[in-house]
Protein backbone atom coordinates (compact mmCIF):
# COMPACT_ATOMS: atom_id res chain seq x y z
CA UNK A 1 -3.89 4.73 14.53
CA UNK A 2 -0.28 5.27 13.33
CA UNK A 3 0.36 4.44 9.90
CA UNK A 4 4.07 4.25 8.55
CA UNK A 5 4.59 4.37 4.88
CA UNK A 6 7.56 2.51 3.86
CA UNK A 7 8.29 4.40 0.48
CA UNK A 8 6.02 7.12 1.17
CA UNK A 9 7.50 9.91 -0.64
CA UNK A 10 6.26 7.75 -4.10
CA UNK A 11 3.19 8.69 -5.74
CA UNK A 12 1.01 6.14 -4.40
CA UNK A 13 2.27 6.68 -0.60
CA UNK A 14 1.37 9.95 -1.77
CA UNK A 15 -1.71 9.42 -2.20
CA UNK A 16 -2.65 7.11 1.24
CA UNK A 17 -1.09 9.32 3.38
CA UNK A 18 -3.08 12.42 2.05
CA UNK A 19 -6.17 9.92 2.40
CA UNK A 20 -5.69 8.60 5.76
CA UNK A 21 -4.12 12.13 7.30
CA UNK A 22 -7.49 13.37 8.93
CA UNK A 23 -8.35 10.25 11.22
CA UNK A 24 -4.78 8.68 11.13
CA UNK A 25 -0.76 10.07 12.52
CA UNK A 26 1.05 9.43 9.17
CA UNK A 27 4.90 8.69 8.85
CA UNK A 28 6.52 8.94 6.00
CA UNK A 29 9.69 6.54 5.72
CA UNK A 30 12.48 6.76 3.79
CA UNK A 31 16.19 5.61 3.39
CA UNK A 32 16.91 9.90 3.12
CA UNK A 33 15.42 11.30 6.32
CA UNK A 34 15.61 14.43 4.48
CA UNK A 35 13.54 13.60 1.53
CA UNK A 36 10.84 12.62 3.52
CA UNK A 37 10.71 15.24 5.56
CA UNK A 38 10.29 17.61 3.25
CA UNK A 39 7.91 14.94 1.32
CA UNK A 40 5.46 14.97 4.42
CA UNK A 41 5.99 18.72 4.83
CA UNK A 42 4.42 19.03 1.13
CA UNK A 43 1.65 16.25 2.10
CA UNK A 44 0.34 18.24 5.16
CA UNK A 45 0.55 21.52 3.21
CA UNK A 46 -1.36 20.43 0.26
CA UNK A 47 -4.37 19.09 3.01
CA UNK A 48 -4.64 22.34 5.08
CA UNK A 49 -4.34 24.28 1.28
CA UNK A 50 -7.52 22.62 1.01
CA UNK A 51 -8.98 23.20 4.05
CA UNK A 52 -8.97 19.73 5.37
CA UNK A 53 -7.94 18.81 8.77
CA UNK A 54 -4.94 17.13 8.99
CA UNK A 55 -3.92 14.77 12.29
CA UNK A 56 -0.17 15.13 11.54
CA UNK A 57 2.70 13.95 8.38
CA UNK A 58 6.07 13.22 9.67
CA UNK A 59 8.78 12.09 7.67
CA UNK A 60 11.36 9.95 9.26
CA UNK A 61 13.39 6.96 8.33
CA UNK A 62 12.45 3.61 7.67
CA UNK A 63 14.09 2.27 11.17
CA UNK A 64 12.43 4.99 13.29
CA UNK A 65 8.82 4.97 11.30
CA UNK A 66 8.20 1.14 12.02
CA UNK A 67 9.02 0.78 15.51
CA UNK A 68 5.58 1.78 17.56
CA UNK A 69 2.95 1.99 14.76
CA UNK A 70 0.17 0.07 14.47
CA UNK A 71 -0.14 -0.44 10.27
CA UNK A 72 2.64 -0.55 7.85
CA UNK A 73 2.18 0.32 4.18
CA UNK A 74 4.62 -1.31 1.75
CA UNK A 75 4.37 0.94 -1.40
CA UNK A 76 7.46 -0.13 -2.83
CA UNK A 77 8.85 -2.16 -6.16
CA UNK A 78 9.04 -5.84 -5.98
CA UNK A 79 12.64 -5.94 -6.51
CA UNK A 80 13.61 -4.01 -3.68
CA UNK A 81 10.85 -4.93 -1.23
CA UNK A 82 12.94 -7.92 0.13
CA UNK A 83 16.10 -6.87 0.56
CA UNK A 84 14.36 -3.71 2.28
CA UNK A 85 12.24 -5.93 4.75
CA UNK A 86 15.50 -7.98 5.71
CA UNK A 87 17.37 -5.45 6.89
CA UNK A 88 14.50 -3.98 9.02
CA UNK A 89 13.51 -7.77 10.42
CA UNK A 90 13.83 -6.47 13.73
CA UNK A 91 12.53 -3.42 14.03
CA UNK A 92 8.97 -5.46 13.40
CA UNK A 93 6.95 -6.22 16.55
CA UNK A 94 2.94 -7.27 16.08
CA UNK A 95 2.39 -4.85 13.60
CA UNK A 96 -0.61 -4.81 10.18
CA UNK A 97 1.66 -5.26 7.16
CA UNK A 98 0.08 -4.22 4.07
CA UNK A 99 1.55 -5.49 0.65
CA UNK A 100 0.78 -3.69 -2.20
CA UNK A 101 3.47 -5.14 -4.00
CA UNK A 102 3.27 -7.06 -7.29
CA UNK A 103 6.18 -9.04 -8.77
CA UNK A 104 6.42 -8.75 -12.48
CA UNK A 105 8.63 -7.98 -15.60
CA UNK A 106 7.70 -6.20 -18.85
CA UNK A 107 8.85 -7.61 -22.18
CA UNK A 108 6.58 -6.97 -24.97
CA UNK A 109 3.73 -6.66 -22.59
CA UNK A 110 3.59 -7.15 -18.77
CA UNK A 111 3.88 -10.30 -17.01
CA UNK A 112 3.30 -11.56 -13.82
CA UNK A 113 6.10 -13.33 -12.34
CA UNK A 114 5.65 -14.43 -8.92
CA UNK A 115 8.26 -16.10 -6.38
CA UNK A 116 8.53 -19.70 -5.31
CA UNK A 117 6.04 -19.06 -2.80
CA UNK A 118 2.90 -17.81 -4.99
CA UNK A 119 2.90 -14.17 -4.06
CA UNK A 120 5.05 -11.76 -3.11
CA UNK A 121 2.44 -11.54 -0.02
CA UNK A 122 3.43 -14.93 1.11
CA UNK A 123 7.21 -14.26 0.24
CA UNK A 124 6.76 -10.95 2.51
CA UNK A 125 5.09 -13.22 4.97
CA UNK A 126 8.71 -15.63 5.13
CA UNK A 127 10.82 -12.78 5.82
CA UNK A 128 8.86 -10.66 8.10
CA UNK A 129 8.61 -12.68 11.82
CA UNK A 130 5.85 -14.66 12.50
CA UNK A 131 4.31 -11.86 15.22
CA UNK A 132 3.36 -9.74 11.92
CA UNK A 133 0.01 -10.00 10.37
CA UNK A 134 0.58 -9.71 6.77
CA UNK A 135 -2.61 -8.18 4.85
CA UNK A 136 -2.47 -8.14 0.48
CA UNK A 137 -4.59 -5.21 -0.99
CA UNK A 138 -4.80 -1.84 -2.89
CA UNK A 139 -2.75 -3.53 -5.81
CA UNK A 140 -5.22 -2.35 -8.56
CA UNK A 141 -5.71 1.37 -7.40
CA UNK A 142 -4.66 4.14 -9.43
CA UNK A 143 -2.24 6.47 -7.97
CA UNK A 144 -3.02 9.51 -10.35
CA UNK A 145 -6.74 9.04 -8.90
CA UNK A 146 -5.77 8.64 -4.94
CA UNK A 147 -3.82 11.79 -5.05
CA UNK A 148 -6.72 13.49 -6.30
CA UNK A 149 -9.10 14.12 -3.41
CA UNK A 150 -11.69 15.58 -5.08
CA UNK A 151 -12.20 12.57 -6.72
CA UNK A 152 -14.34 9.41 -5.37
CA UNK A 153 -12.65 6.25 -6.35
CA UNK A 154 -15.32 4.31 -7.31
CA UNK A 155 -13.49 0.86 -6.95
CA UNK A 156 -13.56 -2.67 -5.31
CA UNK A 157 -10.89 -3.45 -3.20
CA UNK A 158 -10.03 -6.99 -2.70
CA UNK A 159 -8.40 -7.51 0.86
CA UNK A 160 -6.20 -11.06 1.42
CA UNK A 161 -4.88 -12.11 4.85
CA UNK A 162 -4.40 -15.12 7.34
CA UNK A 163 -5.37 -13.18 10.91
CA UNK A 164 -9.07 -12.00 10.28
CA UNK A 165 -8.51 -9.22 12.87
CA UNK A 166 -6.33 -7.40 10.95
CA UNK A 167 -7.82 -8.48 7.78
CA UNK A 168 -11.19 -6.59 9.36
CA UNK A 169 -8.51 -3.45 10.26
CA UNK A 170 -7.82 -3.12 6.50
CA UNK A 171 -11.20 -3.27 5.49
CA UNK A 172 -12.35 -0.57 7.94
CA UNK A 173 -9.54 1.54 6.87
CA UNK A 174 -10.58 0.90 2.92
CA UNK A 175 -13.58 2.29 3.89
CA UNK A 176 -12.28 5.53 5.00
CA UNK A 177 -11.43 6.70 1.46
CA UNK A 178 -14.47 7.65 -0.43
CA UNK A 179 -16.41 4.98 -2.79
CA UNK A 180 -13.90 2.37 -2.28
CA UNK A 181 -15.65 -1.03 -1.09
CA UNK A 182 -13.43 -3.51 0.31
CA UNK A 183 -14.22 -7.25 -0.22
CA UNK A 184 -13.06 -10.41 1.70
CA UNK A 185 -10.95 -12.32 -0.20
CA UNK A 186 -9.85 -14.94 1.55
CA UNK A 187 -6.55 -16.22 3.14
CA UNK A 188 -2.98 -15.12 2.00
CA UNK A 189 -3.00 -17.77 -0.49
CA UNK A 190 -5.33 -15.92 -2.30
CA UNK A 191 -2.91 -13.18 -2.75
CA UNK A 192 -1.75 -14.41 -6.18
CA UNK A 193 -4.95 -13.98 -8.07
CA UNK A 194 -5.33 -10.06 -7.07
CA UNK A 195 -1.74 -9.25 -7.54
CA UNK A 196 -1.89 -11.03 -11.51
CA UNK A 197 -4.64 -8.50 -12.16
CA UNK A 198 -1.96 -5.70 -11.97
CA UNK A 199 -0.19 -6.58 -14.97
CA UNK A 200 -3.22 -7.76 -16.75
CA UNK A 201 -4.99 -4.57 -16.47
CA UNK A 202 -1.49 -2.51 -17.69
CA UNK A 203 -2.00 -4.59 -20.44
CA UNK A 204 -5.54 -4.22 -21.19
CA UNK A 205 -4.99 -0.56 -21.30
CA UNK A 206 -2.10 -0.31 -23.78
CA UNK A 207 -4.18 -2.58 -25.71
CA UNK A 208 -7.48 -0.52 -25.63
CA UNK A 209 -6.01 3.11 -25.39
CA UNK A 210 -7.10 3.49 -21.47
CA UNK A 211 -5.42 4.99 -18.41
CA UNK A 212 -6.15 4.40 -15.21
CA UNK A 213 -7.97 0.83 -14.84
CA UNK A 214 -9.64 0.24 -11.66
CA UNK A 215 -11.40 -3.31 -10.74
CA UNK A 216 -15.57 -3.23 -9.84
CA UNK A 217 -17.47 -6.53 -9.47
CA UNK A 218 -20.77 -6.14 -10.18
């Protein structure tokens, strides 16, 4: 498949694209063409450093990376995240749009703070036309971990979505990075309670002296 990363020179685009690079063409997207191709540059050279094979990194821009790929990773903040998908409206066909996104606001402590929809998955979902499948998952994954490939994230991974095709596209593709065990949950709705947990488990860790938090049901 072809996987665009819309802000894929972040640490946690990072991270998927070094993941996904040995079954999957990887584009890195960006507003500066530049920056990500000298992001996806460093991506591929870090994989062959390693020994791994690597299908291919390309850094592009966000118009360009979107047009003809099959999956699209939003790793992007909230507050940009609309404004961003506006603008590219029409360079969106059929494609898999993941959300990783997660609307919320720190005062003291973290707190979730969700659109008039429910989710910034269903809010995603209103802007982006109605051809796109829109997928929610990876929200509670630790970026620090995915770039490290040595490690196995040992981690559920709770997978949201309307079109059960490309809700079963996600999962397969969850399953590609070691230990991490995707689980159906449900329609888009459903978006709302996976996305809270972000902010939650921030929380939990500045209360507790942690780093890191993953989610596990067992």
């Amino acid at each position: 498949m072809k996987i665009a990363i819309l802000g894929g020179t972040g640490s946690i685009g990072e991270g998927f694209a070094l993941r996904w690079a040995s079954k999957h063409d990887i584009l890195i997207c960006s507003r500066e063409v530049d920056k990500a191709i000298k992001a996806a540059d460093e991506y591929e050279g870090t994989i062959k450093n390693k020994g791994l094979f690597c299908c291919g990194i390309t850094g592009c821009s966000n118009e360009s990376g979107i047009k003809d790929v099959d999956v699209v990773v939003l790793s992007v903040p909230y507050q940009g995240v609309i404004p961003l998908l506006k603008n590219l409206r029409h360079f969106f066909k059929d494609q898999i749009v993941i959300s990783l996104v997660v609307p919320m606001k720190k005062n003291k402590w973290f707190e979730y703070t969700p659109p008039a929809q429910g989710s910034a998955a269903l809010e995603i979902k209103d802007v982006l036309p109605k051809s796109v499948k829109v997928v929610s998952a990876y929200h509670n994954i630790s970026a620090k971990k995915l770039l490290n490939l040595e490690l196995s994230l040992d981690y559920d991974v709770v997978v949201c979505g309307d079109d059960e095709d490309a809700k079963r596209t996600v999962m397969e593709l969850t399953k590609e990075i070691k230990n991490l065990h995707p689980l159906d949950g449900g329609g888009l709705a459903s978006s709302y309670m996976i996305e809270s947990l972000t902010p939650f488990l921030i929380n939990l860790a500045l209360r507790n002296g942690l780093c890191d938090l993953g989610v596990k049901f067992v």
